[in-house]
Protein backbone atom coordinates (compact mmCIF):
# COMPACT_ATOMS: atom_id res chain seq x y z
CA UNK A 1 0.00 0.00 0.00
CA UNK A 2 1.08 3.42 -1.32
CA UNK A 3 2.27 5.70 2.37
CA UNK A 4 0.24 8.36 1.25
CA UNK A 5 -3.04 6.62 1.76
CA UNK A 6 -5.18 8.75 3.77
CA UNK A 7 -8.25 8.20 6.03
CA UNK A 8 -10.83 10.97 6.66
CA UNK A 9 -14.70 11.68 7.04
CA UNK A 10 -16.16 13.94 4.44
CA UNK A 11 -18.57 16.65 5.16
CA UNK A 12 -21.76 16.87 2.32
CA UNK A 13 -20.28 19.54 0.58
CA UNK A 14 -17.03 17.92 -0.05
CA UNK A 15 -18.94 14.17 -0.80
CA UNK A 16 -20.90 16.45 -3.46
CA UNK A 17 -17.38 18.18 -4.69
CA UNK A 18 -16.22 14.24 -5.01
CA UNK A 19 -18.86 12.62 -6.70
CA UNK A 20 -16.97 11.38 -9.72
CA UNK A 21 -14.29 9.91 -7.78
CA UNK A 22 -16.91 7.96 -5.41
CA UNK A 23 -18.39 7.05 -8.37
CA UNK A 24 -15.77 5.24 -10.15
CA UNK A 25 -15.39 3.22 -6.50
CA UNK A 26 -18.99 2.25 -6.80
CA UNK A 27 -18.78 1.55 -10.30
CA UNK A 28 -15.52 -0.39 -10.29
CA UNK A 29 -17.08 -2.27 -7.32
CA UNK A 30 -19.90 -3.45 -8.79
CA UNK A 31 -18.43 -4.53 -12.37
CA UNK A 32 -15.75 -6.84 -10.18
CA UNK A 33 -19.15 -8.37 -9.04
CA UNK A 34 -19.31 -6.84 -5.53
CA UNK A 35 -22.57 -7.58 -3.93
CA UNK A 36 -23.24 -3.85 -2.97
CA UNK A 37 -27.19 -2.88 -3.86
CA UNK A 38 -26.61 -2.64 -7.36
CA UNK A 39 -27.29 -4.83 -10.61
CA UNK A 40 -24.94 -4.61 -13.76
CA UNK A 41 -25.11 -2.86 -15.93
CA UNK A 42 -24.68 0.11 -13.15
CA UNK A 43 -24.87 3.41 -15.06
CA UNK A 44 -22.63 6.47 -14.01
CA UNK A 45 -26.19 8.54 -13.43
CA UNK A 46 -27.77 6.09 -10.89
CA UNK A 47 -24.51 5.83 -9.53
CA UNK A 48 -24.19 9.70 -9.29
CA UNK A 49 -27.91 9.87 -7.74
CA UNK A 50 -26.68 7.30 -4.89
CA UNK A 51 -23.65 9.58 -4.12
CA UNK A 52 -26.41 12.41 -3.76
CA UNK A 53 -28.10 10.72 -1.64
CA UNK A 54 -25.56 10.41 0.31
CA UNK A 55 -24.55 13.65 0.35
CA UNK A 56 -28.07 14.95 1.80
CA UNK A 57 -27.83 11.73 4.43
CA UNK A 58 -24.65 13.77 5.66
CA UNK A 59 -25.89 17.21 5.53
CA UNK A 60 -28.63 15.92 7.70
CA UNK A 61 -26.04 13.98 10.08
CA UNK A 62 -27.90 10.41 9.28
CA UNK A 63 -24.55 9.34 8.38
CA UNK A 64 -20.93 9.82 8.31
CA UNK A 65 -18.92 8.65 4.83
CA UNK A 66 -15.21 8.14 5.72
CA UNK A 67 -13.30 7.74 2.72
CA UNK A 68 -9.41 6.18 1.84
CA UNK A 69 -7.13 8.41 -0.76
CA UNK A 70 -4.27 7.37 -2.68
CA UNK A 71 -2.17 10.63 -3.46
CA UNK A 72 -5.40 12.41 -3.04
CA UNK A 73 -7.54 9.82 -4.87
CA UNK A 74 -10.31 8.16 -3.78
CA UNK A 75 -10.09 4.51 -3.61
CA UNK A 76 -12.52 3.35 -0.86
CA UNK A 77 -15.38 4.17 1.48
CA UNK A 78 -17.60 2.96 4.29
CA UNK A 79 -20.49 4.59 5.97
CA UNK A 80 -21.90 4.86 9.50
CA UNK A 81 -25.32 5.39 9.60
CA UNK A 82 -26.87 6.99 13.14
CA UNK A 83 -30.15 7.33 11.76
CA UNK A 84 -31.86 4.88 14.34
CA UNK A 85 -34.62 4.59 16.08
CA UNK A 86 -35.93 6.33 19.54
CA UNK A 87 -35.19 3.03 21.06
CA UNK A 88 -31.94 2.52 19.67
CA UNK A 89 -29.44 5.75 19.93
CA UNK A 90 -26.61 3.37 20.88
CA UNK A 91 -25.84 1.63 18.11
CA UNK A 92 -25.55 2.12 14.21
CA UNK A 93 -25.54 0.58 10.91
CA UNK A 94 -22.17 -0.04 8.88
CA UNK A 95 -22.45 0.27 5.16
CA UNK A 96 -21.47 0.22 1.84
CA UNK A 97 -17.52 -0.81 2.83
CA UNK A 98 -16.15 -0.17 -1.17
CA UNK A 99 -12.49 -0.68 -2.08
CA UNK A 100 -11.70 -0.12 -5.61
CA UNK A 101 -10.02 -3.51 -7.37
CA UNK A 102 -6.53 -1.55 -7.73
CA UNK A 103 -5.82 -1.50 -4.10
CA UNK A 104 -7.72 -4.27 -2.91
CA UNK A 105 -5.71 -6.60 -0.30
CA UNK A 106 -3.59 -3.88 0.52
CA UNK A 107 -4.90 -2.87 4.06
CA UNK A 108 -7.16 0.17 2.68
CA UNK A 109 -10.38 -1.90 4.30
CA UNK A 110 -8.87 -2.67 7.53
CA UNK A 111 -7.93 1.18 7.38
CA UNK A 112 -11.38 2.12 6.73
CA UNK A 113 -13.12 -0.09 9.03
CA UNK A 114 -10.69 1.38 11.63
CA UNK A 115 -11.61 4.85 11.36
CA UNK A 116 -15.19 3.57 11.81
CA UNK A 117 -15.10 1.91 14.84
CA UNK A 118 -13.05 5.06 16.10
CA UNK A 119 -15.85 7.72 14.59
CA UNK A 120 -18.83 5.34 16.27
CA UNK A 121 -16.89 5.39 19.53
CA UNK A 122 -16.19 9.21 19.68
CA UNK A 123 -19.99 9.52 18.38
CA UNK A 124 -21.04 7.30 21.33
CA UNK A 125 -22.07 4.58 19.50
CA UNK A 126 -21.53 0.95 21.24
CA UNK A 127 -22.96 -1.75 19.07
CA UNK A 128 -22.42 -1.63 15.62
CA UNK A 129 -24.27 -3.92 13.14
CA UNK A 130 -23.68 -4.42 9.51
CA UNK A 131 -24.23 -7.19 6.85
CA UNK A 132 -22.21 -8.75 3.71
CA UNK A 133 -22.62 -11.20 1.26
CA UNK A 134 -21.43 -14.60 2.53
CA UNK A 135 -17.68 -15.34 1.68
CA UNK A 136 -16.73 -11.72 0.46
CA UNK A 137 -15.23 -9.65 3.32
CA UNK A 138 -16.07 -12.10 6.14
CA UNK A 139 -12.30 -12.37 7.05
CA UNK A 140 -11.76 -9.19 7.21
CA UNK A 141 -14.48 -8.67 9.88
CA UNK A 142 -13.46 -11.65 11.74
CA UNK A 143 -10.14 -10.15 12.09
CA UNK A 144 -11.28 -6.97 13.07
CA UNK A 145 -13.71 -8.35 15.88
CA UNK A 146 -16.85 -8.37 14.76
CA UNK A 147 -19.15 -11.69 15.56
CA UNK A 148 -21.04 -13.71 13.33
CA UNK A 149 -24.73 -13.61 14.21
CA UNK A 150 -26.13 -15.76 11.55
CA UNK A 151 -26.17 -16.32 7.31
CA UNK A 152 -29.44 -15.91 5.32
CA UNK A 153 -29.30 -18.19 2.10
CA UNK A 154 -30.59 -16.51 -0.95
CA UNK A 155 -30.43 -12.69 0.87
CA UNK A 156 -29.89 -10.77 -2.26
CA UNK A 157 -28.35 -10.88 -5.60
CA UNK A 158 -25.54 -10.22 -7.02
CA UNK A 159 -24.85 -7.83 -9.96
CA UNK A 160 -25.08 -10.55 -12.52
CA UNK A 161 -28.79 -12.02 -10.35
CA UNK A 162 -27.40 -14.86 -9.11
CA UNK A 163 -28.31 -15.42 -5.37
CA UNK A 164 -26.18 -15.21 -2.60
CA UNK A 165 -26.22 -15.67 1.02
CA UNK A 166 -25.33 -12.50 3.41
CA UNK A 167 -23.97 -12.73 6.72
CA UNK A 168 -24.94 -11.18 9.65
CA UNK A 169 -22.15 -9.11 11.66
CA UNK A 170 -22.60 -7.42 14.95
CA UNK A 171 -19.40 -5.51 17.29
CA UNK A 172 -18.99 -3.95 20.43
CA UNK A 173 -17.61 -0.61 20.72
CA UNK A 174 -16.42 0.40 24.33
């Protein structure tokens, strides 16, 4: 991994600044058959529209987007959404943890997923939940902690349609 990888929330206006670069994550994500909401074809203006989305989830503080660069360059993401319930201001959701293909396997997820678990802790978050599709980034969660609460078969599909499983993940934040 490249030293000048960076780690860092983004505020709305910069995730709206961004767009195309979180874009060509998403996009390069889902054509290397990431399991990630979206169906191929993925076109650049749905993908666009999602970063949006985003964008106004921020502005609203629903979420936080933390984001890895690579000389300035986005090449991976993960959100924290806080957007719970009355009865649940503890915990949050994790989602959308994107690494582009390039830099895959080079510690930019564990990086990521890091500066998650810090933000939920400093945002007084203790229990974290997220899901993935079965046999994709379940090491990586294992490794950072997280326990298994349970597979669904046939959860979702993938960006081709087939069917896949998703595990369940749940973690502790003290």
């Amino acid at each position: 991994m490249n030293a000048d990888i960076a780690v860092r929330s983004l505020g709305a206006a910069k995730v709206e600044a961004r767009i195309g670069e979180l874009t060509r994550v998403l996009l390069d994500c889902v054509e290397g058959g990431a399991s990630v909401s979206f169906m191929r074809p993925l076109e650049r203006s749905a993908a666009d529209a999602f970063w949006r989305g985003v964008a106004a989830a921020v502005a609203r503080g629903e979420r936080t987007l933390i984001v890895a660069e690579d000389e300035g360059v986005i090449v991976g993401t993960v959100q924290l959404i806080t957007d719970m319930p009355p009865n649940q201001p503890h915990r949050a959701d994790v989602a959308k943890l994107l690494v582009h293909r390039r830099t895959r396997g080079s510690g930019v997820g564990r990086r990521l997923m890091e500066a998650l678990h810090e933000t939920a802790r400093l945002q007084g978050r203790t229990l974290l939940v997220l899901d993935t599709a079965s046999a994709t980034a379940e090491r990586l969660y294992e490794r950072l902690g997280w326990q298994r609460a349970g597979v669904v078969p046939d959860y979702a599909l993938l960006p081709d349609g087939g069917l896949c499983a998703t595990t369940f993940f749940y973690k502790r934040i003290a």
